[in-house]
N, C-alpha and C. Protein backbone atom coordinates (compact mmCIF):
# COMPACT_ATOMS: atom_id res chain seq x y z
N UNK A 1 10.52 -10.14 -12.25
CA UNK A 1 9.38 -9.98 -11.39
C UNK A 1 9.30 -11.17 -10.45
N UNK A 2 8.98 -11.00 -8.73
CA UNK A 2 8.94 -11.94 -8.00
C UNK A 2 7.69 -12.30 -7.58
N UNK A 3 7.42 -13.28 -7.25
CA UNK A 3 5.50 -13.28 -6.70
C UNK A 3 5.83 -12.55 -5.24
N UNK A 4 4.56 -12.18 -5.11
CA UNK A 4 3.96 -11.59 -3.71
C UNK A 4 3.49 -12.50 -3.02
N UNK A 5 3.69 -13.50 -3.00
CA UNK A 5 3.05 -14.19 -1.87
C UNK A 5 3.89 -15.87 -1.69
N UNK A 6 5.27 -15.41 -2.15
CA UNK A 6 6.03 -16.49 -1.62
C UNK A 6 5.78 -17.28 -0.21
N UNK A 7 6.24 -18.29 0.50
CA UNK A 7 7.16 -18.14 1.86
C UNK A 7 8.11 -17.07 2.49
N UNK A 8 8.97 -17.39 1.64
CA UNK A 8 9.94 -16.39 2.01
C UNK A 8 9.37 -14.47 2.29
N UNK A 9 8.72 -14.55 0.91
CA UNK A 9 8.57 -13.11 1.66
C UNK A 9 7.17 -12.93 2.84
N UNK A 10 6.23 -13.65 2.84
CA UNK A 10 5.94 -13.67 4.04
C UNK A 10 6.54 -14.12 5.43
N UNK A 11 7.69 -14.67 5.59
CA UNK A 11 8.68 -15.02 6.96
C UNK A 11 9.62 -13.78 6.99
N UNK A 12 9.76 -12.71 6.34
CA UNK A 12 10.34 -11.47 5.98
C UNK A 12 9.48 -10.44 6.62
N UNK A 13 8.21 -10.10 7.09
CA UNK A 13 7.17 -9.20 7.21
C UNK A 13 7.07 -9.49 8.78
N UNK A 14 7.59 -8.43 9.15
CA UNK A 14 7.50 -8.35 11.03
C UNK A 14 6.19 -8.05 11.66
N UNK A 15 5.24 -8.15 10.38
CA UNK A 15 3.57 -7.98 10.94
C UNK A 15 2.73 -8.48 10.14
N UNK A 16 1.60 -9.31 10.28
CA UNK A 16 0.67 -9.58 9.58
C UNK A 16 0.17 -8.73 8.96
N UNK A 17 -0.24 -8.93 7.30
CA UNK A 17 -1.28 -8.15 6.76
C UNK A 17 -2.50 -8.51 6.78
N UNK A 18 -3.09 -7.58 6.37
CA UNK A 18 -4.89 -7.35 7.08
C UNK A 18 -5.43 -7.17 5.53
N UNK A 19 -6.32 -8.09 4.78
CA UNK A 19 -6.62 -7.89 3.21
C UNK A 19 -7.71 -6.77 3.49
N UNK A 20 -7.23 -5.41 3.75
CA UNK A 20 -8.07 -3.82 3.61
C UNK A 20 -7.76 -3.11 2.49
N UNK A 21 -8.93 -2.98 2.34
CA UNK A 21 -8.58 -1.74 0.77
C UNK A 21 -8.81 -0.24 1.25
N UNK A 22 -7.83 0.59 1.10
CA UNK A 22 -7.66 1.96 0.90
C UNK A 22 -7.32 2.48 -0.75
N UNK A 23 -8.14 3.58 -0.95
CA UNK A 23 -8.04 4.29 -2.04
C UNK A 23 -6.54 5.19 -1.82
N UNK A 24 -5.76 5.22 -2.84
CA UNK A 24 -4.82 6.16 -2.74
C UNK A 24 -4.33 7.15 -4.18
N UNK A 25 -3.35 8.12 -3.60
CA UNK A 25 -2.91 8.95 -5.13
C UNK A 25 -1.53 8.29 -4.50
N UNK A 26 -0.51 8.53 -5.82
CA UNK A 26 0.76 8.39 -5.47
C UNK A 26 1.94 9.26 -6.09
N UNK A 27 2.97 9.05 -6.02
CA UNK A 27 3.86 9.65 -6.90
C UNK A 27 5.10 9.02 -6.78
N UNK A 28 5.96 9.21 -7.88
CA UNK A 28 6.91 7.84 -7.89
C UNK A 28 8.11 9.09 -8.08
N UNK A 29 9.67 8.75 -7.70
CA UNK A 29 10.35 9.78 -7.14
C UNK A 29 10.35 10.90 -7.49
N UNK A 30 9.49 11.90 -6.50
CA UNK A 30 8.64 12.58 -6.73
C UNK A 30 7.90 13.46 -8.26
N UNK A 31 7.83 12.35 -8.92
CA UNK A 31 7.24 12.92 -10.03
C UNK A 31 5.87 12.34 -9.82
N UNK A 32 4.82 13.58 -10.42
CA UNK A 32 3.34 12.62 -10.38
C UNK A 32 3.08 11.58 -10.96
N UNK A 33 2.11 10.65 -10.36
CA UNK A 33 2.11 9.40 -10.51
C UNK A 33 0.48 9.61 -10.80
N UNK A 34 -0.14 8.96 -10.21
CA UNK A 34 -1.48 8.71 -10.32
C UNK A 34 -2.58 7.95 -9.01
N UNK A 35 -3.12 7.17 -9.67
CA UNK A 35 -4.48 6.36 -8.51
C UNK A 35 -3.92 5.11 -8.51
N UNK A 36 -3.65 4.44 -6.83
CA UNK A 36 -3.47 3.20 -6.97
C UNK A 36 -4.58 2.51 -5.80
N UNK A 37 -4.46 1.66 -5.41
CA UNK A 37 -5.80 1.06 -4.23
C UNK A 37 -5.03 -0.01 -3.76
N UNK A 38 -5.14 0.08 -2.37
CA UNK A 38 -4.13 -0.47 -1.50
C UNK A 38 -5.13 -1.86 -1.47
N UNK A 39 -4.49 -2.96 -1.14
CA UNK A 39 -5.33 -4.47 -1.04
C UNK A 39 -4.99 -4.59 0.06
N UNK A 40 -3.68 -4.99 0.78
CA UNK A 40 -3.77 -5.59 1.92
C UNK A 40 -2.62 -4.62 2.69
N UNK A 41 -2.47 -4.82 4.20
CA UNK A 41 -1.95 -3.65 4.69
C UNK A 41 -1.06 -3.90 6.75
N UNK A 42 -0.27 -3.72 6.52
CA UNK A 42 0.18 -4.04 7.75
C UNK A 42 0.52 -2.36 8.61
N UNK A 43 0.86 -2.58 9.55
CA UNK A 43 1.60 -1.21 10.38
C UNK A 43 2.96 -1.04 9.46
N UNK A 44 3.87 -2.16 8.84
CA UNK A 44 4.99 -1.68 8.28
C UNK A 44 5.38 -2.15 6.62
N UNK A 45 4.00 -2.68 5.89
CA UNK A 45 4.11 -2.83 4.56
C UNK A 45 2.82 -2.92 4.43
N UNK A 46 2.94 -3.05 3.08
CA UNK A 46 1.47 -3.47 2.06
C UNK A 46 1.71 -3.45 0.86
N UNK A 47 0.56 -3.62 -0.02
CA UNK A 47 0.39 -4.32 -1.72
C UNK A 47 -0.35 -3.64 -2.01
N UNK A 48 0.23 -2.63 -3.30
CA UNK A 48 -0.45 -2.06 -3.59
C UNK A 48 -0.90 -1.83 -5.41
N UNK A 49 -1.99 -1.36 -6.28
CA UNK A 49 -2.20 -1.87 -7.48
C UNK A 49 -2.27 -0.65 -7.69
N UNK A 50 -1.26 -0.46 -9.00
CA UNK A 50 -1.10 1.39 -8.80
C UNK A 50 -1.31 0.83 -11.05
N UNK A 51 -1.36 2.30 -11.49
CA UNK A 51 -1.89 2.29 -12.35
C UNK A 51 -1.39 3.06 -13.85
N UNK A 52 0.34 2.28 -13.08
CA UNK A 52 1.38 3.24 -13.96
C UNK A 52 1.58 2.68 -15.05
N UNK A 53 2.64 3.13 -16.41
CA UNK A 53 3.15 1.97 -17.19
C UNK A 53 4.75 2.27 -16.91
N UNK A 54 5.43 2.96 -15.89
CA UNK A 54 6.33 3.02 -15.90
C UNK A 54 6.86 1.90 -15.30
N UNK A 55 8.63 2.09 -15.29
CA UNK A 55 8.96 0.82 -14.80
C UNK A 55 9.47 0.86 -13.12
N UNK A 56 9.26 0.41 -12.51
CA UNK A 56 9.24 0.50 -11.07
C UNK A 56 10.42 -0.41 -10.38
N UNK A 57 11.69 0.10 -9.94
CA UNK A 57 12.85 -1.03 -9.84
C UNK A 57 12.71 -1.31 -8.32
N UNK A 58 12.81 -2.53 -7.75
CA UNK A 58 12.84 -2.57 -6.13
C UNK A 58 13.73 -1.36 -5.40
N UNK A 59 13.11 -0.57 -4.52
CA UNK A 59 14.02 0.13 -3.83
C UNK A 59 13.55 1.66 -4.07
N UNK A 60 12.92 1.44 -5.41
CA UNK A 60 11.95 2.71 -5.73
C UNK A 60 10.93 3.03 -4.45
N UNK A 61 10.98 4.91 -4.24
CA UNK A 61 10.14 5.17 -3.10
C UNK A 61 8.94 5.56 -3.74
N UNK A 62 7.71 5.59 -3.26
CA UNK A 62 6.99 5.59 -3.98
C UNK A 62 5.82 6.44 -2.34
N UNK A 63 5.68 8.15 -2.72
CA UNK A 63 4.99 8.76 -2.28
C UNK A 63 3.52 8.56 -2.59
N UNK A 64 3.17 8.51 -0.90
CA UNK A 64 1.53 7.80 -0.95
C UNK A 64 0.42 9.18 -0.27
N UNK A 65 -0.72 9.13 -0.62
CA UNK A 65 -1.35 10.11 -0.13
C UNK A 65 -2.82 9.25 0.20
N UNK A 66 -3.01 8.56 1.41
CA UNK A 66 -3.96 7.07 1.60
C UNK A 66 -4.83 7.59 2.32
N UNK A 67 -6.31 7.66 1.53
CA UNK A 67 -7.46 8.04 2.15
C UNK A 67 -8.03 7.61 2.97
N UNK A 68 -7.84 8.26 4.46
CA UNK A 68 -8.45 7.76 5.63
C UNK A 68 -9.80 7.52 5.43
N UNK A 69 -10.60 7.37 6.44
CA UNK A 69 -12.00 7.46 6.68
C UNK A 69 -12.44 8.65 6.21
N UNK A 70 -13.93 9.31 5.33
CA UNK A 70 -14.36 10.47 4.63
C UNK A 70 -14.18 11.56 5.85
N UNK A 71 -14.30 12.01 7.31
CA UNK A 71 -14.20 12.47 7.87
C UNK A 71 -12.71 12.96 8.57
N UNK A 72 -11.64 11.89 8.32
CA UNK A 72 -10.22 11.97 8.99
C UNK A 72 -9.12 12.21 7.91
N UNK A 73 -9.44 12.62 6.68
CA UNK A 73 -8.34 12.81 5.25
C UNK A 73 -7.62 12.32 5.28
N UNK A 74 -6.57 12.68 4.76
CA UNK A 74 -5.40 12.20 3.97
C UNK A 74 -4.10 11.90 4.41
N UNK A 75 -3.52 10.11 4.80
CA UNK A 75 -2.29 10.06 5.34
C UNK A 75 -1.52 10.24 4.97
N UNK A 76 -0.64 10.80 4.77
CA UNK A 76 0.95 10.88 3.91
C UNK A 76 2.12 9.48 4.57
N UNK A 77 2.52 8.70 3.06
CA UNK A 77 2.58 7.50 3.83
C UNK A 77 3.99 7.45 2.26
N UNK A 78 5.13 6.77 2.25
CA UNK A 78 6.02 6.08 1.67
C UNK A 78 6.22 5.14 1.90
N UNK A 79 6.28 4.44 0.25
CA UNK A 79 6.52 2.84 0.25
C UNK A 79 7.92 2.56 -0.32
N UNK A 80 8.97 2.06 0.05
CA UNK A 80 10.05 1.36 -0.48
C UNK A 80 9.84 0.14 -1.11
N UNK A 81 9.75 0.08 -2.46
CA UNK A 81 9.32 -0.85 -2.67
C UNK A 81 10.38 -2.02 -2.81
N UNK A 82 10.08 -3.46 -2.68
CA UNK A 82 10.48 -4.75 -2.70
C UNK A 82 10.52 -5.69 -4.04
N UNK A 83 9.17 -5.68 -4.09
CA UNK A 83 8.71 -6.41 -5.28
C UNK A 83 7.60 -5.81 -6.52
N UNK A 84 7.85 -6.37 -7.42
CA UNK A 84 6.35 -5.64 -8.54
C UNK A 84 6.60 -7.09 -9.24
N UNK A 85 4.96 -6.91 -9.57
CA UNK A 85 4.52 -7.95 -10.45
C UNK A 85 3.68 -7.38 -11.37
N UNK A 86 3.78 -7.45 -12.84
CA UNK A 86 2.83 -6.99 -13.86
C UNK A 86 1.37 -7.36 -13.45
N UNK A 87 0.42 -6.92 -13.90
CA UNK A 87 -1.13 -7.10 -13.91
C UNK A 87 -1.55 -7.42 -14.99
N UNK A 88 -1.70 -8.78 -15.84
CA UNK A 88 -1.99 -8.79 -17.11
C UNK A 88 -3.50 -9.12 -17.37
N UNK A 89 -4.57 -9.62 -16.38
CA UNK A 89 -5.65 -9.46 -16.10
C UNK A 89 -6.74 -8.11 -15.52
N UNK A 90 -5.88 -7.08 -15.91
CA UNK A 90 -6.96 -5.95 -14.61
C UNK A 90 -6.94 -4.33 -16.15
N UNK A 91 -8.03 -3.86 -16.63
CA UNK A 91 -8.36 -3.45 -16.99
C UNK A 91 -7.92 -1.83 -16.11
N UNK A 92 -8.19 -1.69 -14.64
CA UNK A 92 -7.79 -0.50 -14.38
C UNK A 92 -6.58 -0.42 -13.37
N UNK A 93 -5.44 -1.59 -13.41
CA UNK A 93 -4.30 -1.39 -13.16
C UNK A 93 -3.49 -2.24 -13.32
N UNK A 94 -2.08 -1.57 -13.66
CA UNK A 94 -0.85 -2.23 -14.41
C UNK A 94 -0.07 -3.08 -14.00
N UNK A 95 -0.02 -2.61 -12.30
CA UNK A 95 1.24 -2.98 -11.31
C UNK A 95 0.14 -3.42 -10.47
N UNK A 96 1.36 -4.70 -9.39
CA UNK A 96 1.30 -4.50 -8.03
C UNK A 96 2.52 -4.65 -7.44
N UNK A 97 2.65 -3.99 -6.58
CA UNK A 97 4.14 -3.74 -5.92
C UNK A 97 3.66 -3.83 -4.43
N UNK A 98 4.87 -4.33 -3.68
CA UNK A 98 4.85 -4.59 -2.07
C UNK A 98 6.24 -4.02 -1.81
N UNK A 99 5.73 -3.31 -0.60
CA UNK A 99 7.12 -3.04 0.07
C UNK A 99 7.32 -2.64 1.53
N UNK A 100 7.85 -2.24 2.22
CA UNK A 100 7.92 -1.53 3.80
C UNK A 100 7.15 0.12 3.30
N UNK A 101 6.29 0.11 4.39
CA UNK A 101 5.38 1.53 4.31
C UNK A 101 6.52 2.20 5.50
N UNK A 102 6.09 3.70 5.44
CA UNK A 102 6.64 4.09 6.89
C UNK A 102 5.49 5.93 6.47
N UNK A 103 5.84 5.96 7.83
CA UNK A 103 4.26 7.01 8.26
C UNK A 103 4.95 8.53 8.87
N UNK A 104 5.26 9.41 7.97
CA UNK A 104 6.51 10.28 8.23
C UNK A 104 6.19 10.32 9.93
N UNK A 105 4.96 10.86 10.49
CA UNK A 105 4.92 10.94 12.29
C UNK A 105 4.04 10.53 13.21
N UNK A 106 4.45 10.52 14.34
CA UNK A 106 2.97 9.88 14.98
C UNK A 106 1.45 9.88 14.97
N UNK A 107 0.86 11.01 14.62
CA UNK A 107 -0.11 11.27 14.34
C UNK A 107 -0.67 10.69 13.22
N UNK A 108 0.08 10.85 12.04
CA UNK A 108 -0.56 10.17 10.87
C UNK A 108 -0.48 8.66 11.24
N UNK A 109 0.37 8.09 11.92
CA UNK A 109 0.56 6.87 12.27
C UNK A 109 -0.53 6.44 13.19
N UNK A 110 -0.91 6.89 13.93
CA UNK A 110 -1.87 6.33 15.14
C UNK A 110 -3.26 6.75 14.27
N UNK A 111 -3.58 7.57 13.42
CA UNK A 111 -4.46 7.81 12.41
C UNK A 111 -4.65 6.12 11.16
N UNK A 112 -3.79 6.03 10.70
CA UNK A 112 -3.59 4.74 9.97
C UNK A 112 -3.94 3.70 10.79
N UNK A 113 -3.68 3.55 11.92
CA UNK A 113 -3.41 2.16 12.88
C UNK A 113 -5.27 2.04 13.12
N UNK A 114 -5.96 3.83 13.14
CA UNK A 114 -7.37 3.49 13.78
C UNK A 114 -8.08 3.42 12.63
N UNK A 115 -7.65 3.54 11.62
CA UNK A 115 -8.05 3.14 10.47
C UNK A 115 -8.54 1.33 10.11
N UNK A 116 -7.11 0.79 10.33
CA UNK A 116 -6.98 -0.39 9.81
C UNK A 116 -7.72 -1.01 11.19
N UNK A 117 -8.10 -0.65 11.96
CA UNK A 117 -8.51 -1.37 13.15
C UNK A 117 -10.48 -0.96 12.62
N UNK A 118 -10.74 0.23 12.00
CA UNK A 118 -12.05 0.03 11.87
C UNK A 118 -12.48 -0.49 10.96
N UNK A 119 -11.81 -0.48 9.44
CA UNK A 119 -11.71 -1.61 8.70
C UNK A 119 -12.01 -2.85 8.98
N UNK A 120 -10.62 -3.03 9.84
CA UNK A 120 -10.95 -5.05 10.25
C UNK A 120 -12.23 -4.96 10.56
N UNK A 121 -13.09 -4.13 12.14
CA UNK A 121 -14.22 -4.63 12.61
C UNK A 121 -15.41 -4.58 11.41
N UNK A 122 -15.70 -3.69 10.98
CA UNK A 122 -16.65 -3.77 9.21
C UNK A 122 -16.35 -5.33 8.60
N UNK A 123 -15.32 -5.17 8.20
CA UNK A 123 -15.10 -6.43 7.68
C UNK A 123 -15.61 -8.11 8.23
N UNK A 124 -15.12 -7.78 9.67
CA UNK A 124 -15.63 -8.92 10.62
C UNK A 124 -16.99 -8.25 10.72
N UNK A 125 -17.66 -7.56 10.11
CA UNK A 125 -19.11 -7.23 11.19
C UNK A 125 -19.33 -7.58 12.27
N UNK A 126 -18.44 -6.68 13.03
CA UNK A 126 -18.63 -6.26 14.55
C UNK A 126 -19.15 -4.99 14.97
C-alpha cells in the first residue's frame, strides 16, 4: 500500500484536486460492488472511500455511477486505479483508492466539470 498524498504522486496529477464530496455506487470489473463517496476530485482523477473487503490491485477499473446535483443524475465515470490504502479508522469504509477518472463522453463530462464548479462556489460561499 502507497500513501495518497506523497510528492511524487501529487507532481504526477496534470490537475489540481478540489476536496468535493460526491456520493457514488460502484462496481469493480464489472462485478457489483457497492457505495463509495468521492473526497477530493479533479477533471482527470480523484480519491475515493469505497466500502469493499475485496482486494483492489493498481490498474483495477473500477465502474463509477457519481451523483450529480438531485436534479442532473447520474454520471457514468471509470477509475483506473493507482493506489489503495486500507482504512483502519472508518467504521463505514474499508478502502481508499486514487486513480485517473475518465468520463465515457462529452456530455457527462461538461455535466461533472458544472458540478465540481458548483461545489467549489458552496464551499467558498459564493
Amino acid at each position: 500500500m502507497t500513501s495518497s498524498d506523497t510528492p511524487d504522486s501529487r507532481e504526477r496529477r496534470r490537475s489540481e484536486r478540489l476536496p468535493l464530496e460526491f456520493e457514488t455506487m460502484y462496481s469493480i470489473s464489472g462485478k457489483t460492488g457497492g457505495r463509495g463517496k468521492i473526497v477530493n476530485i479533479s477533471r482527470e482523477g480523484t480519491r475515493i472511500y469505497l466500502d469493499t473487503h475485496r482486494e483492489i490491485p493498481p490498474g483495477t477499473v473500477i465502474g463509477m455511477d457519481i451523483q450529480a446535483s438531485m436534479h442532473e443524475g447520474i454520471i457514468p465515470a471509470r477509475l483506473t486505479v493507482a493506489w489503495v490504502e486500507e482504512l483502519k479508522d472508518s467504521e463505514e469504509f474499508r478502502v481508499v483508492v486514487g486513480g485517473r477518472l475518465s468520463i465515457p463522453d462529452q456530455k457527462h463530462e461538461e455535466l461533472l466539470l458544472r458540478n465540481i464548479v458548483q461545489a467549489s462556489l458552496t464551499v467558498l460561499n459564493i
